[in-house]
Protein backbone atom coordinates (compact mmCIF):
# COMPACT_ATOMS: atom_id res chain seq x y z
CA UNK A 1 0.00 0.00 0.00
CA UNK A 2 1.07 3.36 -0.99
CA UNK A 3 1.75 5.57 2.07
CA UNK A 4 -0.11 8.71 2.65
CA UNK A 5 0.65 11.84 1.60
CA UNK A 6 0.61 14.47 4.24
CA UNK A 7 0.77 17.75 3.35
CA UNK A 8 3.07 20.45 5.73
CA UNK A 9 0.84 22.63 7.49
CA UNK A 10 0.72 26.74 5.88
CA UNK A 11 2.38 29.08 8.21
CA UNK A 12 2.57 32.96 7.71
CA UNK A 13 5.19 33.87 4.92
CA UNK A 14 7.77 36.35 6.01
CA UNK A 15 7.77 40.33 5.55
CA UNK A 16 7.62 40.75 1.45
CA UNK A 17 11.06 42.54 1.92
CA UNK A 18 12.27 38.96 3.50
CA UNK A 19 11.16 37.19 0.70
CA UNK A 20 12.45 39.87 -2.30
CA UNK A 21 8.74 40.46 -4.16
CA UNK A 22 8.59 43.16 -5.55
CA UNK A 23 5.84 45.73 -3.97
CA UNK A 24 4.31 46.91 -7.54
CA UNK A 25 2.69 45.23 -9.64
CA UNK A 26 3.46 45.19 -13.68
CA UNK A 27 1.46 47.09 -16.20
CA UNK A 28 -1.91 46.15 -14.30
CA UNK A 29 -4.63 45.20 -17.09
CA UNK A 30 -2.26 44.54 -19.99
CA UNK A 31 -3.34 42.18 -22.74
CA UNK A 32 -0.28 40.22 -24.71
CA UNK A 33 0.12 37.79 -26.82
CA UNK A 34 0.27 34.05 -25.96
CA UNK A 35 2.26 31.49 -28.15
CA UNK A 36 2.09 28.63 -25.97
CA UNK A 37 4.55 26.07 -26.81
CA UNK A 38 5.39 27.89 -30.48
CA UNK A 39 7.01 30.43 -29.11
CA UNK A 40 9.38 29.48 -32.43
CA UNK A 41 6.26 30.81 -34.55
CA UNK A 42 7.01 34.82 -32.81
CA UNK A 43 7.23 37.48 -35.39
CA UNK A 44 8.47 41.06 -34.34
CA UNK A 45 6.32 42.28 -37.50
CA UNK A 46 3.58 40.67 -36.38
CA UNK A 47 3.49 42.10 -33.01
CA UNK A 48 4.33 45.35 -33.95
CA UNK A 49 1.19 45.24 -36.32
CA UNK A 50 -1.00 44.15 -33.68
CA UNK A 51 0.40 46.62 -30.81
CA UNK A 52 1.98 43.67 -28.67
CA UNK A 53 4.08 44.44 -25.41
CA UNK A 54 3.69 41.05 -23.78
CA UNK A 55 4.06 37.76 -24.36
CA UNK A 56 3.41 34.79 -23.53
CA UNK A 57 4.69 30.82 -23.73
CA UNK A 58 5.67 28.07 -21.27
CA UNK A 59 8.75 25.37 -21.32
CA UNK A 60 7.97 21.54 -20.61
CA UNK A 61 10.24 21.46 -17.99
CA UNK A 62 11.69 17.43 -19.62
CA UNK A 63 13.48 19.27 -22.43
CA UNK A 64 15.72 20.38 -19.33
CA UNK A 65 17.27 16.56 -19.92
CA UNK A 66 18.09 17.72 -23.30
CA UNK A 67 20.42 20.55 -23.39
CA UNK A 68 21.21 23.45 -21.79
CA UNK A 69 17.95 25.13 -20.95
CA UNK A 70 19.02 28.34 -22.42
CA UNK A 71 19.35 27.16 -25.93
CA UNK A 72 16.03 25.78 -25.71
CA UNK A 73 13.57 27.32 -28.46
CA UNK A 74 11.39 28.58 -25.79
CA UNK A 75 13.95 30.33 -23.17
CA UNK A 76 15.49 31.37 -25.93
CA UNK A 77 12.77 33.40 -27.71
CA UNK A 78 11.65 34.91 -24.58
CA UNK A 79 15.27 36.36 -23.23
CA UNK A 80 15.51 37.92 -27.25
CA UNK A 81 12.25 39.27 -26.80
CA UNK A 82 13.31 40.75 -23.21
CA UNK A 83 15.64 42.63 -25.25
CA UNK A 84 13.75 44.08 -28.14
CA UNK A 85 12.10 45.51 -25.35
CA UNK A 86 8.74 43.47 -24.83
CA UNK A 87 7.37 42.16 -21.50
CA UNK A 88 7.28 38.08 -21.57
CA UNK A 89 5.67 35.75 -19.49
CA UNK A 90 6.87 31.82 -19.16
CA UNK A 91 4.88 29.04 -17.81
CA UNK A 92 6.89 26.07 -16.43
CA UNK A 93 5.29 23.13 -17.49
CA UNK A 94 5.40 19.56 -15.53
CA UNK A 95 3.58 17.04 -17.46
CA UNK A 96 2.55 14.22 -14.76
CA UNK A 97 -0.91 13.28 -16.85
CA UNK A 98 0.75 9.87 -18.09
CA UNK A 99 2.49 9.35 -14.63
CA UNK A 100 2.46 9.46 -11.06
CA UNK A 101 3.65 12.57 -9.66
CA UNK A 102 7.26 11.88 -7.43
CA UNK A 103 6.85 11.26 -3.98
CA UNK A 104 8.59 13.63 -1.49
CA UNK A 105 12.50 13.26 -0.88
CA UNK A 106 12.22 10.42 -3.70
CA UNK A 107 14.94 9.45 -6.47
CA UNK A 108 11.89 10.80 -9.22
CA UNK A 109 11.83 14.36 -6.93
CA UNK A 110 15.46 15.06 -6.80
CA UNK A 111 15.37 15.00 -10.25
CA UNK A 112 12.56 17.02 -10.85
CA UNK A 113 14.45 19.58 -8.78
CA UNK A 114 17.83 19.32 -10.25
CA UNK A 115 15.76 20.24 -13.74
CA UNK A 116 13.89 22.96 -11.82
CA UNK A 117 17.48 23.99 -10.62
CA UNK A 118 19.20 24.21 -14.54
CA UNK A 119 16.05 26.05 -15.58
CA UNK A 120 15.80 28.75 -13.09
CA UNK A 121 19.77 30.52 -14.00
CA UNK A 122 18.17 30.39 -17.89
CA UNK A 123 15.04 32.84 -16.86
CA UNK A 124 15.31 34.07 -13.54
CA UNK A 125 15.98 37.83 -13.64
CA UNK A 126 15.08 37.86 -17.36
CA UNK A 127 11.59 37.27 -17.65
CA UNK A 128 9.22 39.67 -16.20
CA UNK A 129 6.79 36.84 -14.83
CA UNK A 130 7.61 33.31 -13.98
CA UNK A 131 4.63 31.10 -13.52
CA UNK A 132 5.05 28.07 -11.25
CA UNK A 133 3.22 25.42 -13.37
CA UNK A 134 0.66 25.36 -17.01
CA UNK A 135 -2.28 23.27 -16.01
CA UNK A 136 -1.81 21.17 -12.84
CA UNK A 137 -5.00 20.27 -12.82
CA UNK A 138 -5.06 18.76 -16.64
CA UNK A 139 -0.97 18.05 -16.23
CA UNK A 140 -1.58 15.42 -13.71
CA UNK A 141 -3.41 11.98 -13.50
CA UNK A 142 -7.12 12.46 -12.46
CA UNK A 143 -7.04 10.45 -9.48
CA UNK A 144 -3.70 12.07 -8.23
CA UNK A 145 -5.68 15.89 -8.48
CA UNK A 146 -5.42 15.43 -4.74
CA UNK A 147 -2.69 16.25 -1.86
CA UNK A 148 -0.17 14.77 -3.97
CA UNK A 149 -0.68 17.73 -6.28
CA UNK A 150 -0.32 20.15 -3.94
CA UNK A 151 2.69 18.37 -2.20
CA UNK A 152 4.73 18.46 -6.09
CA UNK A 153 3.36 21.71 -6.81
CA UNK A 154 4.22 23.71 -3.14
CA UNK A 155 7.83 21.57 -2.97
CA UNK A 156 8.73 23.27 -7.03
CA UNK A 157 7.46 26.66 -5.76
CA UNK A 158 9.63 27.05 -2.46
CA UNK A 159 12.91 25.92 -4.74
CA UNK A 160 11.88 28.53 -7.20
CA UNK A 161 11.14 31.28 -4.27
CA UNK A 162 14.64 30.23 -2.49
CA UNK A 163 16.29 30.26 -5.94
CA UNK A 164 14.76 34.02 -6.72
CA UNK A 165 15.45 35.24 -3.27
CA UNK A 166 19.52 34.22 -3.42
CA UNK A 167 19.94 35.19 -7.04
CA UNK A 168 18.21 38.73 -6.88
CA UNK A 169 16.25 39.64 -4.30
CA UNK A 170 14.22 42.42 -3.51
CA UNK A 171 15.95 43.84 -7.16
CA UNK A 172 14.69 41.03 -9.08
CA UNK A 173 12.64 41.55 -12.02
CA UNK A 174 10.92 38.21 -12.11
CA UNK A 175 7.61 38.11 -10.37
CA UNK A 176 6.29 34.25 -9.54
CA UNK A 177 2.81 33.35 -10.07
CA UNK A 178 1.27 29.80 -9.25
CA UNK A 179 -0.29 28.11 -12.36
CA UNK A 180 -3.32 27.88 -14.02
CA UNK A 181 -6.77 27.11 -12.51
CA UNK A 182 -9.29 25.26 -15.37
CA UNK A 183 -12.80 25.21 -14.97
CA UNK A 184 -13.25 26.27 -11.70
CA UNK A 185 -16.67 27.05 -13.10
CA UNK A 186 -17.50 23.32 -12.21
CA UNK A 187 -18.91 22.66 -8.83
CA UNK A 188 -17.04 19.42 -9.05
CA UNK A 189 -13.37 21.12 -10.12
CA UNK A 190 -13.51 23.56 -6.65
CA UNK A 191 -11.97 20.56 -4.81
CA UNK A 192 -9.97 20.52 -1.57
CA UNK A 193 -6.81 20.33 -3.97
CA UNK A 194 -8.10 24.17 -5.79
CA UNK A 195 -8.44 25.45 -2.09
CA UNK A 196 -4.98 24.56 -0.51
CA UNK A 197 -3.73 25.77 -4.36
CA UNK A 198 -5.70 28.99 -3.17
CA UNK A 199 -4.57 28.93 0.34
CA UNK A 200 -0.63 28.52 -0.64
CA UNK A 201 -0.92 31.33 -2.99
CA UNK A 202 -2.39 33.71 -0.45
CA UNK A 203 -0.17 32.68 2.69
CA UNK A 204 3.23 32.65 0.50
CA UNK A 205 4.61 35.84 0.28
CA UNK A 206 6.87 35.68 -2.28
CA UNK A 207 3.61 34.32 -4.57
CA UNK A 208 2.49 37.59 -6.71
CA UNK A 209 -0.74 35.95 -7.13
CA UNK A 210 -2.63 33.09 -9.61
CA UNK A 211 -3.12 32.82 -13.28
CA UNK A 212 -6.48 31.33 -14.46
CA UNK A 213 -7.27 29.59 -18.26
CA UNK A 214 -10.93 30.44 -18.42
CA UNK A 215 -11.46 28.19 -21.58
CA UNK A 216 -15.50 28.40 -20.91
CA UNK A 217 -18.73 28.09 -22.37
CA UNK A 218 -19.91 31.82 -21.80
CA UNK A 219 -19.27 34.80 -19.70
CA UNK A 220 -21.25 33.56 -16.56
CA UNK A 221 -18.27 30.71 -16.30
CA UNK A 222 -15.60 33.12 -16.59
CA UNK A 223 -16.90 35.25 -13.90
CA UNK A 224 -17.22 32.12 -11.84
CA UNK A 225 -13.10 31.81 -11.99
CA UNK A 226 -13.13 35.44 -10.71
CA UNK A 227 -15.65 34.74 -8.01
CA UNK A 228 -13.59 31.27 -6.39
CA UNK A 229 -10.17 32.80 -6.67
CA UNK A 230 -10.40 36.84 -5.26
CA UNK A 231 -11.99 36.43 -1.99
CA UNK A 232 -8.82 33.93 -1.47
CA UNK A 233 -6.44 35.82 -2.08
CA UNK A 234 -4.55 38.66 0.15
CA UNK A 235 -5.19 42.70 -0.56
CA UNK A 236 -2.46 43.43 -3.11
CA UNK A 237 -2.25 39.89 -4.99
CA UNK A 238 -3.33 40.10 -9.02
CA UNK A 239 -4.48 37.45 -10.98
CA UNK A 240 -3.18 36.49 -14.85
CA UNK A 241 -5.29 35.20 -17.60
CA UNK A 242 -2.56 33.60 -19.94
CA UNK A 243 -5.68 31.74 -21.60
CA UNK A 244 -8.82 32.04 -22.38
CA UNK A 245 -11.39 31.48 -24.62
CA UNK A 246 -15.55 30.53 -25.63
CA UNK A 247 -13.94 26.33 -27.23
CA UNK A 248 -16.87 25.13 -25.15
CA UNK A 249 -19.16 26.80 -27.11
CA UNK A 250 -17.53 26.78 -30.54
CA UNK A 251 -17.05 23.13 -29.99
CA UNK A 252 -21.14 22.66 -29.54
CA UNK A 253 -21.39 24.05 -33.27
CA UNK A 254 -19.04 22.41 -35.31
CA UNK A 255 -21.85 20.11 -36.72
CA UNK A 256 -24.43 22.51 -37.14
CA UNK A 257 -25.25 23.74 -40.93
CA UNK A 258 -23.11 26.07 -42.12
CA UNK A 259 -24.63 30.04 -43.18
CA UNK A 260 -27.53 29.52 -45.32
CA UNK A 261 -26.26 32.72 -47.32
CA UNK A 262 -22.74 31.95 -47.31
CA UNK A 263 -23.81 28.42 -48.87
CA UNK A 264 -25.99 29.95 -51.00
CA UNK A 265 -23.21 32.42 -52.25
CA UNK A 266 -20.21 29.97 -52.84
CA UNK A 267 -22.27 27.14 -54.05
CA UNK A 268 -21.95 25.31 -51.30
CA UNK A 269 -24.39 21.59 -51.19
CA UNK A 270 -27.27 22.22 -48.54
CA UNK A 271 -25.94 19.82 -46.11
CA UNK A 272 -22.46 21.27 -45.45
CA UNK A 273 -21.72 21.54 -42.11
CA UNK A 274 -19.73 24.28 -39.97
CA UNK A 275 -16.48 21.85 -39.68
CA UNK A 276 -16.66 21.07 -43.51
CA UNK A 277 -16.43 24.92 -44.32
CA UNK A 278 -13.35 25.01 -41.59
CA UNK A 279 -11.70 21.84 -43.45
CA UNK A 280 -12.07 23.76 -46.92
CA UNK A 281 -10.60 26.95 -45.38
CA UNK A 282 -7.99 24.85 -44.15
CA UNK A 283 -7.19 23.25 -47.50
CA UNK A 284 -7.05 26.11 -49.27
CA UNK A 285 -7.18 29.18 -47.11
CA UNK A 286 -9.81 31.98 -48.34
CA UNK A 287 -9.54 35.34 -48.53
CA UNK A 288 -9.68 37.62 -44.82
CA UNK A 289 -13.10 38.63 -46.09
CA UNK A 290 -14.45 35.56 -46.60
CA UNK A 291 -13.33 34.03 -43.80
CA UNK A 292 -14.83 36.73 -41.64
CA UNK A 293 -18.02 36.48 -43.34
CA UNK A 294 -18.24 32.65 -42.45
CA UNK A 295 -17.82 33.35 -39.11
CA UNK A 296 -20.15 36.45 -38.88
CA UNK A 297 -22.49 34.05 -40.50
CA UNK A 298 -22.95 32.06 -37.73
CA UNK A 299 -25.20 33.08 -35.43
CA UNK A 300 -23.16 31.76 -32.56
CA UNK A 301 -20.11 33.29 -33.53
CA UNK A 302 -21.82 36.45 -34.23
CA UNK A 303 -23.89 36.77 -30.73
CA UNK A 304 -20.43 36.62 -29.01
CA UNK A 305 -18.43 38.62 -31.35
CA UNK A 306 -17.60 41.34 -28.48
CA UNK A 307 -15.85 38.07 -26.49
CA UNK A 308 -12.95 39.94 -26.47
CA UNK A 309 -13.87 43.20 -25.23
CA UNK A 310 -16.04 42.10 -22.91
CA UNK A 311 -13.95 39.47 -21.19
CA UNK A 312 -11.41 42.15 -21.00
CA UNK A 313 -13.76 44.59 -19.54
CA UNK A 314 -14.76 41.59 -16.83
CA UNK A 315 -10.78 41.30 -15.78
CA UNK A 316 -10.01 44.66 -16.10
CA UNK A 317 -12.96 45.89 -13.81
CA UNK A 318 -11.70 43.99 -10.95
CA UNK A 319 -8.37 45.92 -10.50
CA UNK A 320 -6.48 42.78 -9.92
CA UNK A 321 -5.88 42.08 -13.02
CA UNK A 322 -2.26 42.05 -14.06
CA UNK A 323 -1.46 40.69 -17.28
CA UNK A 324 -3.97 38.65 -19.91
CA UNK A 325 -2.58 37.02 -22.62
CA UNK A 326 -4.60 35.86 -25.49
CA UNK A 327 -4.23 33.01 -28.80
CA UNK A 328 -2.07 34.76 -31.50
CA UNK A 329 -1.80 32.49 -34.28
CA UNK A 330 -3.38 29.57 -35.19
CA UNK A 331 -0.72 26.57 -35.06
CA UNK A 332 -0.02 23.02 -37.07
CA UNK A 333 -1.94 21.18 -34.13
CA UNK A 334 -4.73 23.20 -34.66
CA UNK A 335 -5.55 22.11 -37.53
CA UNK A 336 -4.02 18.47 -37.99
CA UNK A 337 -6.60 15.99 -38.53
CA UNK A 338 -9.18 17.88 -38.66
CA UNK A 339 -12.88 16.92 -38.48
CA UNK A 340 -16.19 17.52 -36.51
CA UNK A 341 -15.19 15.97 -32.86
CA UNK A 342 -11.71 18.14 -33.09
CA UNK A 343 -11.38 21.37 -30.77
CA UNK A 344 -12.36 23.96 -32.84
CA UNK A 345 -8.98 26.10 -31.18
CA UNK A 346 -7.88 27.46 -34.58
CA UNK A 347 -11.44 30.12 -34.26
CA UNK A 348 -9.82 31.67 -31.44
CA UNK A 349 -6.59 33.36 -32.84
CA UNK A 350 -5.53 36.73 -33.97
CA UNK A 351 -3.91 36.05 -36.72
CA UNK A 352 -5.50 32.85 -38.89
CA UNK A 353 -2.02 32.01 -40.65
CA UNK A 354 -3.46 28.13 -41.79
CA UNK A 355 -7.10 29.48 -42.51
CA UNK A 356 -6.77 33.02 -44.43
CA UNK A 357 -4.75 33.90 -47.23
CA UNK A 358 -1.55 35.78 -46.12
CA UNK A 359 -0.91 39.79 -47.00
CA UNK A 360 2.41 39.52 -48.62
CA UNK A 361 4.86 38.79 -45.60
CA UNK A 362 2.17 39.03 -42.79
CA UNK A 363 -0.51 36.32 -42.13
CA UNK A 364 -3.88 36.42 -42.55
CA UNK A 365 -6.46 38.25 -39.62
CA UNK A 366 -9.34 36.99 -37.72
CA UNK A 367 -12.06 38.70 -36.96
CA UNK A 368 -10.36 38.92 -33.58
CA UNK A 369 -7.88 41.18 -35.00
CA UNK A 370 -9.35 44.54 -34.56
CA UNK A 371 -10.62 44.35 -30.59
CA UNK A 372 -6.98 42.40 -29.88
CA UNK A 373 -5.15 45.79 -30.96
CA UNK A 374 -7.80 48.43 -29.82
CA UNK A 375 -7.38 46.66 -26.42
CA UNK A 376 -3.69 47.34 -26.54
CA UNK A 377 -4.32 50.50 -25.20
CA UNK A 378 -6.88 49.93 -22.50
């Protein structure tokens, strides 16, 4: 029998001075760019068209066994970006979905660490934000969303917080976040795991605050994330939004007929569905007008076309809002195999690079495009 997990009891944190956080917070209510894991897909052009100052991507913390974590793709991009002057967020990412997270002062932990430990030097004082985990709750085997979780997740974040505190202190640019709540809409996702996640964040000083992925059927979920995770947290503490998005509710479409006028116009067969006008986009990308006009077709896409502006408006209006970051381009995955039971991701992003005909050196827009760079500003 597997012995039990117990989980070290939360004390106070020390003064923030002890602990080197900074006091201010960073650009509250910006909205960047997120890349995820293609940060090799970043294009200065194409941020400088849509207004960019942040960005977003994460590392999967087993390329660590690979090479020097520097030269790795995703450390890399984000340390050039620090210096062409843009603002960068990095998630570390610990896949444990396909196995069982390490138990404490194990051979499997120390190991985890020593990665932890040849990542840190690589980003630590160089990226604005540092965000202790992607998606725990999704990284992680479903029956292990428990203490054990919290026991992998609070050991990683006191090596990163005694890493930060020796290498730079109370000068250091790097803020720490913990990382990312998912559908904490669901009744049955507030477990005791998301409330010692909650409780950690709150009681550790040197913990900025909590990033959230709202990937959610409508606005009423996202303002459900907002609703579990501010009353937890201490006066001063901000929240990020690296993701978010309405998949849920595109997803719910995919098989529905497509536009009875935009059939009608093209020539389209009666019975074509939404994800057969996607797949023919995808084959041979159509013009930014077209593609809009499929979309705006929809009634389902059109009754949420102010997503943007209004999920925006939701974060920004609490005042604890640091730093958003939203899809920018659609990627390969996206878009691989596609068909009617695939995530319908690839309607989220700014620019629709594998769906829209490209504008000489830049890629195609969404209809996203406009609200992303208007938002820029505030």
């Amino acid at each position: 029998m597997t012995a039990a997990v117990v989980l070290p009891p939360l004390s106070p944190s020390p003064a923030t001075a002890e602990t080197g956080q900074p006091a201010a917070a960073l650009a509250p209510g910006a909205l960047g760019a997120n890349f995820n894991q293609n940060l090799d897909a970043l294009d200065y052009d194409e941020l400088a068209e849509a207004g960019v100052t942040w960005v977003r991507g994460f590392f999967p913390m087993p390329a660590a066994d690979d090479g020097a974590p520097a030269a790795h793709v995703a450390i890399r991009t984000v340390t050039q970006t620090s210096g062409h002057g843009y603002k960068t967020i990095l998630s570390l990412k610990f896949p444990y979905n396909a196995k069982s997270f390490p138990a404490p002062g194990s051979a499997q932990m120390k190991a985890e660490l020593a990665r932890v430990d040849k990542v840190l030097p690589a980003v630590m004082g160089k990226a604005d934000i540092l965000t202790i985990g992607n998606e725990p709750f999704i990284e992680s085997l479903p029956a292990e969303r428990d203490q054990r979780l919290n026991v992998f997740y609070e050991t990683v974040a006191r090596r990163v917080i005694e890493f930060r505190k020796n290498r730079c202190g109370a000068s250091c640019r790097t803020q720490l976040y913990m990382g990312a709540l998912n559908r904490i809409d669901l009744a049955e996702r507030r477990t005791p795991a998301a409330a010692r996640w909650m409780t950690f964040v709150r009681e550790t000083a040197a913990i900025q605050g909590v990033d959230i992925h709202p990937h959610v059927p409508g606005p009423r979920a996202a303002q459900a994330f907002l609703d579990y995770i501010l009353p937890k947290m201490r006066p001063g503490q901000t929240f990020l939004a690296t993701e978010f998005s309405l998949t849920p509710l595109w997803r719910q479409h995919m098989t529905d007929p497509a536009p009875a006028a935009f059939r009608t116009k093209y020539g389209l067969a009666p019975d074509t569905k939404v994800w057969q006008v996607v797949k023919a986009a995808i084959d041979k990308p159509f013009p930014e007008a077209k593609w809009a006009e499929f979309l705006r077709g929809c009634p389902w896409f059109a009754n949420h076309s102010a997503f943007l502006r209004n999920f925006m408006s939701m974060y920004r209006g609490t005042g604890r809002l640091a730093v958003a970051t939203y899809a920018f381009k659609q990627d390969s995955l996206m878009v691989q195999n596609w068909g009617p039971g695939k995530d319908p991701w690839l309607l989220n992003s700014v620019y629709a690079r594998h769906t829209v005909q490209p504008r000489g050196q830049l890629p195609g827009r969404s209809p996203w495009f406009a609200d992303f760079r208007a938002l820029q500003a505030g």
